[in-house]
PDB file of N, CA and C in Angstrom:
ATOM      1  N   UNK A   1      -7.080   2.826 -29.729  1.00  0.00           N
ATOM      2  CA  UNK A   1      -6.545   2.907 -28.389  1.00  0.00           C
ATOM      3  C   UNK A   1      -7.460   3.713 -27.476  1.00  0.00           C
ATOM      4  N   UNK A   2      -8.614   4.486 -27.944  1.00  0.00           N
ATOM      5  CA  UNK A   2      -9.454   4.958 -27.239  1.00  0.00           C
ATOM      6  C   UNK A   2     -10.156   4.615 -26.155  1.00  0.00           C
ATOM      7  N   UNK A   3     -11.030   3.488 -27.069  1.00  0.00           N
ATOM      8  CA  UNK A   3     -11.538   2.696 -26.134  1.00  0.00           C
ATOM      9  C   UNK A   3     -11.317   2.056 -24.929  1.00  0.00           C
ATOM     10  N   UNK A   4     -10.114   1.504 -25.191  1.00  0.00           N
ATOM     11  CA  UNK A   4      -9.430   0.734 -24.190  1.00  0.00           C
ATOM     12  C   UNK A   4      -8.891   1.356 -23.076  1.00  0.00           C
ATOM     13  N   UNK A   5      -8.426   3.149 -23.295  1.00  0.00           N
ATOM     14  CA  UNK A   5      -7.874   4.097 -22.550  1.00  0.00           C
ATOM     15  C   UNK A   5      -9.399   4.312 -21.177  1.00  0.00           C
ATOM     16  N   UNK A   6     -10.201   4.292 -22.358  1.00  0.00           N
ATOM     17  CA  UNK A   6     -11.597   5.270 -21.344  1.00  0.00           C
ATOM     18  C   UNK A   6     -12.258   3.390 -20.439  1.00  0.00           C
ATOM     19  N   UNK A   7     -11.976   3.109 -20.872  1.00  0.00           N
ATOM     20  CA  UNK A   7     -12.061   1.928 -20.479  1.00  0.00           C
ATOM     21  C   UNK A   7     -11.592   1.526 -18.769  1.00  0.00           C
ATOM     22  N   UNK A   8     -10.002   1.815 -19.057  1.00  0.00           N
ATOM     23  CA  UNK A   8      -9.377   1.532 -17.972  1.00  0.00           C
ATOM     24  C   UNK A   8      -9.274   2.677 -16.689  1.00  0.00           C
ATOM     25  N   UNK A   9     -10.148   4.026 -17.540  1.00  0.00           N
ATOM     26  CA  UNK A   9     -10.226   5.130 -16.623  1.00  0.00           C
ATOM     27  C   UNK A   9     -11.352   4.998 -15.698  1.00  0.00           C
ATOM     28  N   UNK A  10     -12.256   4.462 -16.238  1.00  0.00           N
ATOM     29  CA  UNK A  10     -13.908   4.507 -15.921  1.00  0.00           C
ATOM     30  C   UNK A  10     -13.671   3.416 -14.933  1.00  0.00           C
ATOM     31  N   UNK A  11     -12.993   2.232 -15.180  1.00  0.00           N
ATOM     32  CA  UNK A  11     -12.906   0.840 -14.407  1.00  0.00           C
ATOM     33  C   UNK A  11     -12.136   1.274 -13.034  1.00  0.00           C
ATOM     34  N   UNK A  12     -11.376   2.246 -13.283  1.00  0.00           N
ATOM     35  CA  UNK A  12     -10.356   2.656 -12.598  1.00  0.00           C
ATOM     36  C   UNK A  12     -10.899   3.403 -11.090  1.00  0.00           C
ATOM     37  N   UNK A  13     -11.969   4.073 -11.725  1.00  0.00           N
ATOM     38  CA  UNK A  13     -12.269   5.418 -10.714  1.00  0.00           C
ATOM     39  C   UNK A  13     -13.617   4.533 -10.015  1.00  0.00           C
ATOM     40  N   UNK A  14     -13.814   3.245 -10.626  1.00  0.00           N
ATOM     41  CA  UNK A  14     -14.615   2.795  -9.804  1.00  0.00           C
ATOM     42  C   UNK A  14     -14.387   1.829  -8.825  1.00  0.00           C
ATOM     43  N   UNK A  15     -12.872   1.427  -8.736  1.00  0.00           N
ATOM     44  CA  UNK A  15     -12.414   0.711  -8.358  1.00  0.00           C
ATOM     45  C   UNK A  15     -11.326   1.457  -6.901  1.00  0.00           C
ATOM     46  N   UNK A  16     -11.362   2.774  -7.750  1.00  0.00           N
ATOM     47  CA  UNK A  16     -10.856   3.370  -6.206  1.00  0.00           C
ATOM     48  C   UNK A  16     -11.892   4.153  -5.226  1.00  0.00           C
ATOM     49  N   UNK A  17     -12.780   4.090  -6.342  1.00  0.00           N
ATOM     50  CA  UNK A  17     -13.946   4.687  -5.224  1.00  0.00           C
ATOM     51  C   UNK A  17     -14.665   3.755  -4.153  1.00  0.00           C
ATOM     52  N   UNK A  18     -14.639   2.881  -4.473  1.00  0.00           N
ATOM     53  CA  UNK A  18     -14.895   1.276  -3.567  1.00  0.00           C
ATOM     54  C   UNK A  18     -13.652   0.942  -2.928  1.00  0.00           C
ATOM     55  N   UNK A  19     -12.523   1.128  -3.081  1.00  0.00           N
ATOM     56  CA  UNK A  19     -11.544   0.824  -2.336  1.00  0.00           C
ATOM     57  C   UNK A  19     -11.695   2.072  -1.181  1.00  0.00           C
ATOM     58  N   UNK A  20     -11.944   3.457  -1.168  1.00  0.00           N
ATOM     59  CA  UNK A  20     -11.451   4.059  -0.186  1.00  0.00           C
ATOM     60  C   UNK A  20     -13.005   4.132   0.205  1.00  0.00           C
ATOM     61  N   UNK A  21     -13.910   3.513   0.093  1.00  0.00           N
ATOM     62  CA  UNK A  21     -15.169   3.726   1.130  1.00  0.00           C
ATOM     63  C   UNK A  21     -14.843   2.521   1.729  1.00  0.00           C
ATOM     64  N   UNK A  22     -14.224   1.248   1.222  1.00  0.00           N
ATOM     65  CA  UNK A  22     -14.288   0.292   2.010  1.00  0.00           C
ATOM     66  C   UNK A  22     -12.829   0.836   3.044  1.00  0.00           C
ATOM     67  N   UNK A  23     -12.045   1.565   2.888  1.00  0.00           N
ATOM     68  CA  UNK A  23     -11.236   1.996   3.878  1.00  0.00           C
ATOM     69  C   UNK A  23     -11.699   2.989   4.751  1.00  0.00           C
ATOM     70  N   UNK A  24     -12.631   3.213   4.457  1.00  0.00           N
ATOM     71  CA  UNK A  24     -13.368   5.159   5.352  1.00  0.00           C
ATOM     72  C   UNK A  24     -12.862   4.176   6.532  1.00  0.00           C
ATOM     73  N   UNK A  25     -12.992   3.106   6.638  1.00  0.00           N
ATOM     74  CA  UNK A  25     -13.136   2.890   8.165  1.00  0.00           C
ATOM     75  C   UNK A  25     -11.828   3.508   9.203  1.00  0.00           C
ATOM     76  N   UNK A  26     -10.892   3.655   8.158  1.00  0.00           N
ATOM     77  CA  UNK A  26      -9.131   4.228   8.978  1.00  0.00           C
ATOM     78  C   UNK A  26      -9.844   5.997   9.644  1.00  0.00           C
ATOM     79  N   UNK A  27     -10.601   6.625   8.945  1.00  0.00           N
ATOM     80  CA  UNK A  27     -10.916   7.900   9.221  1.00  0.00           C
ATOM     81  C   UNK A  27     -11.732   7.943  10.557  1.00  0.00           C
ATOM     82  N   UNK A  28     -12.884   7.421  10.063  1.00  0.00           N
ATOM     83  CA  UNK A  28     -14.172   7.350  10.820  1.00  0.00           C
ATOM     84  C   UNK A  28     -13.649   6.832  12.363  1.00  0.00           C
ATOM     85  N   UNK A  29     -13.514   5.490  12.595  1.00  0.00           N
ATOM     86  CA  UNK A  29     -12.969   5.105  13.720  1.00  0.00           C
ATOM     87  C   UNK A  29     -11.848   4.719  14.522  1.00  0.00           C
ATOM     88  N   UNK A  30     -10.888   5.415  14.137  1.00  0.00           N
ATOM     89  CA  UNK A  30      -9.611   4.951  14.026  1.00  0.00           C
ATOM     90  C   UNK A  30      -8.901   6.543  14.030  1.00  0.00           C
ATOM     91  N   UNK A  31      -9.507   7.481  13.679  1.00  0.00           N
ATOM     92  CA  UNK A  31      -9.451   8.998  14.140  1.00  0.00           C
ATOM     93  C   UNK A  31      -8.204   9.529  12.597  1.00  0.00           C
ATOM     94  N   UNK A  32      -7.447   8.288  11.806  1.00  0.00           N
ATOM     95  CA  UNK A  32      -6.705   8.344  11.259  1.00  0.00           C
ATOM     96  C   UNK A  32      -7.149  10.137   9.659  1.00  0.00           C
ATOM     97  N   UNK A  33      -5.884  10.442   9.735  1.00  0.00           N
ATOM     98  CA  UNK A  33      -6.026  11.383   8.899  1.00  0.00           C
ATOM     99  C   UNK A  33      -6.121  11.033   7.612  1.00  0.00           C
ATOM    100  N   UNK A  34      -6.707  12.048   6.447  1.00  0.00           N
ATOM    101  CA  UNK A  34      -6.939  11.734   4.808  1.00  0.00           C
ATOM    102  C   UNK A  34      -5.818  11.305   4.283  1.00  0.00           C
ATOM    103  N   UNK A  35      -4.596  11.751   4.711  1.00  0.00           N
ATOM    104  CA  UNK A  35      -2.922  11.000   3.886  1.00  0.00           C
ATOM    105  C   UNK A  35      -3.319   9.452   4.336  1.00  0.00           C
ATOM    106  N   UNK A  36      -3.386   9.516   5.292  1.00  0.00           N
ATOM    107  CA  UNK A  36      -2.981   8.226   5.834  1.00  0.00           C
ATOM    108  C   UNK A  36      -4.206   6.912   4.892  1.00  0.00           C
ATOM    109  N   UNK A  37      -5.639   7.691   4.586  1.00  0.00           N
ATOM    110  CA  UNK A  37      -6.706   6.785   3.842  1.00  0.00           C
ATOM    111  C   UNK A  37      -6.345   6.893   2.244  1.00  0.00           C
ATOM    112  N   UNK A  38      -5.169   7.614   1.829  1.00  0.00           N
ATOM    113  CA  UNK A  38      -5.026   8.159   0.177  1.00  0.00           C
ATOM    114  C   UNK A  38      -3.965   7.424   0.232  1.00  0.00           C
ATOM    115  N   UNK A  39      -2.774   6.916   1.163  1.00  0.00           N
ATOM    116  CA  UNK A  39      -1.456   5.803   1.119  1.00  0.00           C
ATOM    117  C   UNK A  39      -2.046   4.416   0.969  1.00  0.00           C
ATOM    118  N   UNK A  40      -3.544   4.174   1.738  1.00  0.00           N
ATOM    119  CA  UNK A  40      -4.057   2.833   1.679  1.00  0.00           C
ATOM    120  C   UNK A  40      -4.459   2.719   0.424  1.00  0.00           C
ATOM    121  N   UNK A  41      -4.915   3.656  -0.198  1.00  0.00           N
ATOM    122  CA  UNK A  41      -5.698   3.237  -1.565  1.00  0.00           C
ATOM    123  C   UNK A  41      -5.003   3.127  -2.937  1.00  0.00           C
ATOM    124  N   UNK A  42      -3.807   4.003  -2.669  1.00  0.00           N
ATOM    125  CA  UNK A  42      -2.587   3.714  -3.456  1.00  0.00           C
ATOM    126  C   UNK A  42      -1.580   2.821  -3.591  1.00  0.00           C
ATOM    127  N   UNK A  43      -1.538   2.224  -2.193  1.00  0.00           N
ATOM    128  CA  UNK A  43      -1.027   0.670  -1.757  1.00  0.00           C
ATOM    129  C   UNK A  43      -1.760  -0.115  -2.116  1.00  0.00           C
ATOM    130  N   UNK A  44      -3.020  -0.237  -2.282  1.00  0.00           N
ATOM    131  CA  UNK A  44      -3.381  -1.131  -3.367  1.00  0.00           C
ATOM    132  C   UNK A  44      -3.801  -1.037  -4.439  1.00  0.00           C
ATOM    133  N   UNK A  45      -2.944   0.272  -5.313  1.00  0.00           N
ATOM    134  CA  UNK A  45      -3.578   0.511  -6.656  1.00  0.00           C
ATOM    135  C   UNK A  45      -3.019  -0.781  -7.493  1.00  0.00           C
ATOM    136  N   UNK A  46      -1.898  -1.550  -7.302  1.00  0.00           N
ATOM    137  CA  UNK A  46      -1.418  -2.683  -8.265  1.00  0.00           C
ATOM    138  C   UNK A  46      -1.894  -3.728  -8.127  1.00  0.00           C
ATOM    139  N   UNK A  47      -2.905  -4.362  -7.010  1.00  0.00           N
ATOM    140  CA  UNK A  47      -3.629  -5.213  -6.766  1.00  0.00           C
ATOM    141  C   UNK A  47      -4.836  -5.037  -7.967  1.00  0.00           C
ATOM    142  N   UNK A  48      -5.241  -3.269  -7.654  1.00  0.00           N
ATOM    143  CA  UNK A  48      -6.548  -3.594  -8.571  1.00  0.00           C
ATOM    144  C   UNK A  48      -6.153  -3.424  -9.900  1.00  0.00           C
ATOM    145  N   UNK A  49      -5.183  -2.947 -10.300  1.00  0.00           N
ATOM    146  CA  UNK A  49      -4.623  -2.862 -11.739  1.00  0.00           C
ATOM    147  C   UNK A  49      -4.423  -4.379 -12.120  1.00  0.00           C
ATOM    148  N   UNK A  50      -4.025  -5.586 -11.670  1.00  0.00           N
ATOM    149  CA  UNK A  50      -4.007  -6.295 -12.510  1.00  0.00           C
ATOM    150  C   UNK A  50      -6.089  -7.423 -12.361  1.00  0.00           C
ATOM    151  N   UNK A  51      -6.620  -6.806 -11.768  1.00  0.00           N
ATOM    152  CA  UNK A  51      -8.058  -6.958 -12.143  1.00  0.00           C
ATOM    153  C   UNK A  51      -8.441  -6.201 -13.114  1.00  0.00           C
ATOM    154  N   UNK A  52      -7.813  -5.072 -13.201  1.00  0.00           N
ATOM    155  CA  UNK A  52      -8.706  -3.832 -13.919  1.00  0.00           C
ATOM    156  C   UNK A  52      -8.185  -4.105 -15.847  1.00  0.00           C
ATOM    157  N   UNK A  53      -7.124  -4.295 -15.666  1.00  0.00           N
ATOM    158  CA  UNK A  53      -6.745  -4.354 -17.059  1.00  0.00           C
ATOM    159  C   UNK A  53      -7.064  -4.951 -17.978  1.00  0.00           C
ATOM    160  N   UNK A  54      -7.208  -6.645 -17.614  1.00  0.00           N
ATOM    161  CA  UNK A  54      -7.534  -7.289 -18.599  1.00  0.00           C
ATOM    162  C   UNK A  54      -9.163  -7.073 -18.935  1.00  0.00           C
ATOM    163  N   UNK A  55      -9.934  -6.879 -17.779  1.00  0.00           N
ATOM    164  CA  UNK A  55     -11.519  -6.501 -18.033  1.00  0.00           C
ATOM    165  C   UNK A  55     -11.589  -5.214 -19.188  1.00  0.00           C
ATOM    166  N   UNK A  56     -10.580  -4.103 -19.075  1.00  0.00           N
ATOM    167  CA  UNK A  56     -10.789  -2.861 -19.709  1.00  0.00           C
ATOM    168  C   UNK A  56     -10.135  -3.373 -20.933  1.00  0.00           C
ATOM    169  N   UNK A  57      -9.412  -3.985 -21.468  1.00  0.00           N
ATOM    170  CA  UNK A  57      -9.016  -4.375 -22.742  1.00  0.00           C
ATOM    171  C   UNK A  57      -9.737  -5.270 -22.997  1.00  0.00           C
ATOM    172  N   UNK A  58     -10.851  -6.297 -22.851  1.00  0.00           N
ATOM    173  CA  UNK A  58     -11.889  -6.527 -23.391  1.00  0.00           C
ATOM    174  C   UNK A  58     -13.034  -5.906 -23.611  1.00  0.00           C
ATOM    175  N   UNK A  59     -13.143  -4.664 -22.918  1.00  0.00           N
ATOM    176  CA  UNK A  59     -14.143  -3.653 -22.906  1.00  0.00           C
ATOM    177  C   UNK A  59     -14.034  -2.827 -24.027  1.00  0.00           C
ATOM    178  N   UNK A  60     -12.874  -2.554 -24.260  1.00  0.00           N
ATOM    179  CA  UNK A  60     -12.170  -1.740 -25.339  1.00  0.00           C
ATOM    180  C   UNK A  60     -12.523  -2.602 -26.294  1.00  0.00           C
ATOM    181  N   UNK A  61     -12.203  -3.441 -26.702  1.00  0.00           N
ATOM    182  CA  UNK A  61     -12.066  -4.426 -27.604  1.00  0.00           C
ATOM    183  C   UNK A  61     -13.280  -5.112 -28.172  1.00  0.00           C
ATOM    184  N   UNK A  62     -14.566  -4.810 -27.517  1.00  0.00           N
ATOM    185  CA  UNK A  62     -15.840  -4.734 -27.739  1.00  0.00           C
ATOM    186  C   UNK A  62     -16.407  -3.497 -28.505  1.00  0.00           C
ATOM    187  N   UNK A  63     -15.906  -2.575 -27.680  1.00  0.00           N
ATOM    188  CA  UNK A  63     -16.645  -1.339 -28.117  1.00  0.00           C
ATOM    189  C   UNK A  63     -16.134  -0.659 -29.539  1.00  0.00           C
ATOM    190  N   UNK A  64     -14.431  -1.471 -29.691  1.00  0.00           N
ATOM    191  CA  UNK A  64     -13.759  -1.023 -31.190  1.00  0.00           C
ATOM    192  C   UNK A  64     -14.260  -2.034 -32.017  1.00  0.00           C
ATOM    193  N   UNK A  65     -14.973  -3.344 -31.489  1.00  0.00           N
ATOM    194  CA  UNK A  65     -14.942  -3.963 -32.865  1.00  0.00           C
ATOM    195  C   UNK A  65     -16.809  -3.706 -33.298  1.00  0.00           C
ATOM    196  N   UNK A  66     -17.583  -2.841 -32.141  1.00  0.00           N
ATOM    197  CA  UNK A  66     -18.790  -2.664 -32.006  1.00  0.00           C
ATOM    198  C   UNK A  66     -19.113  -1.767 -33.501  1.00  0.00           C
ATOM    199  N   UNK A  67     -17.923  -0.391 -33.491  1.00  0.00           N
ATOM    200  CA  UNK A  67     -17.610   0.603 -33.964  1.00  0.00           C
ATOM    201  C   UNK A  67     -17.732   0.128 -35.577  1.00  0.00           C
ATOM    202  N   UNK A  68     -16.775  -0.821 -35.336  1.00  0.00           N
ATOM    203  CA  UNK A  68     -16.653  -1.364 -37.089  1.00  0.00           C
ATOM    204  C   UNK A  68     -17.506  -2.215 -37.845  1.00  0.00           C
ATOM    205  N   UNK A  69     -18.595  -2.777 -37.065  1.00  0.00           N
ATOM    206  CA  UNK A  69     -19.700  -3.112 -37.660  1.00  0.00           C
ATOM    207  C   UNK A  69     -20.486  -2.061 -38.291  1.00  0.00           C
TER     208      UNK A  69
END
């Protein structure tokens, strides 16, 4: 279950780190405050969760059966 955990963390933090630069734009021009760019990126944390999952359980699932060779 390791794998698959660090998997979906790593996929995870890269997936919100691209989500809230592609939102900077609410800050930058739009004068909008940091709550208001941390509600957008959390409003679409279930969008990217069902991208993120099945990629990280094949990732996992590589790297455990990598292990047992």
């Amino acid at each position: 279950m390791g794998p698959i955990v660090g998997a979906i963390a790593a996929l995870t933090v890269v997936a919100l780190l691209s989500q809230s630069l592609a939102s900077m734009e609410l800050i930058v021009q739009r004068g909008q405050s940091a709550a208001v760019l941390a509600k957008v990126v959390l409003f679409s944390l279930p969008e990217l969760t069902s991208l993120i999952l099945p990629i990280a359980v094949f990732v996992g699932l590589l790297i455990s059966l990598n292990r047992l060779h």
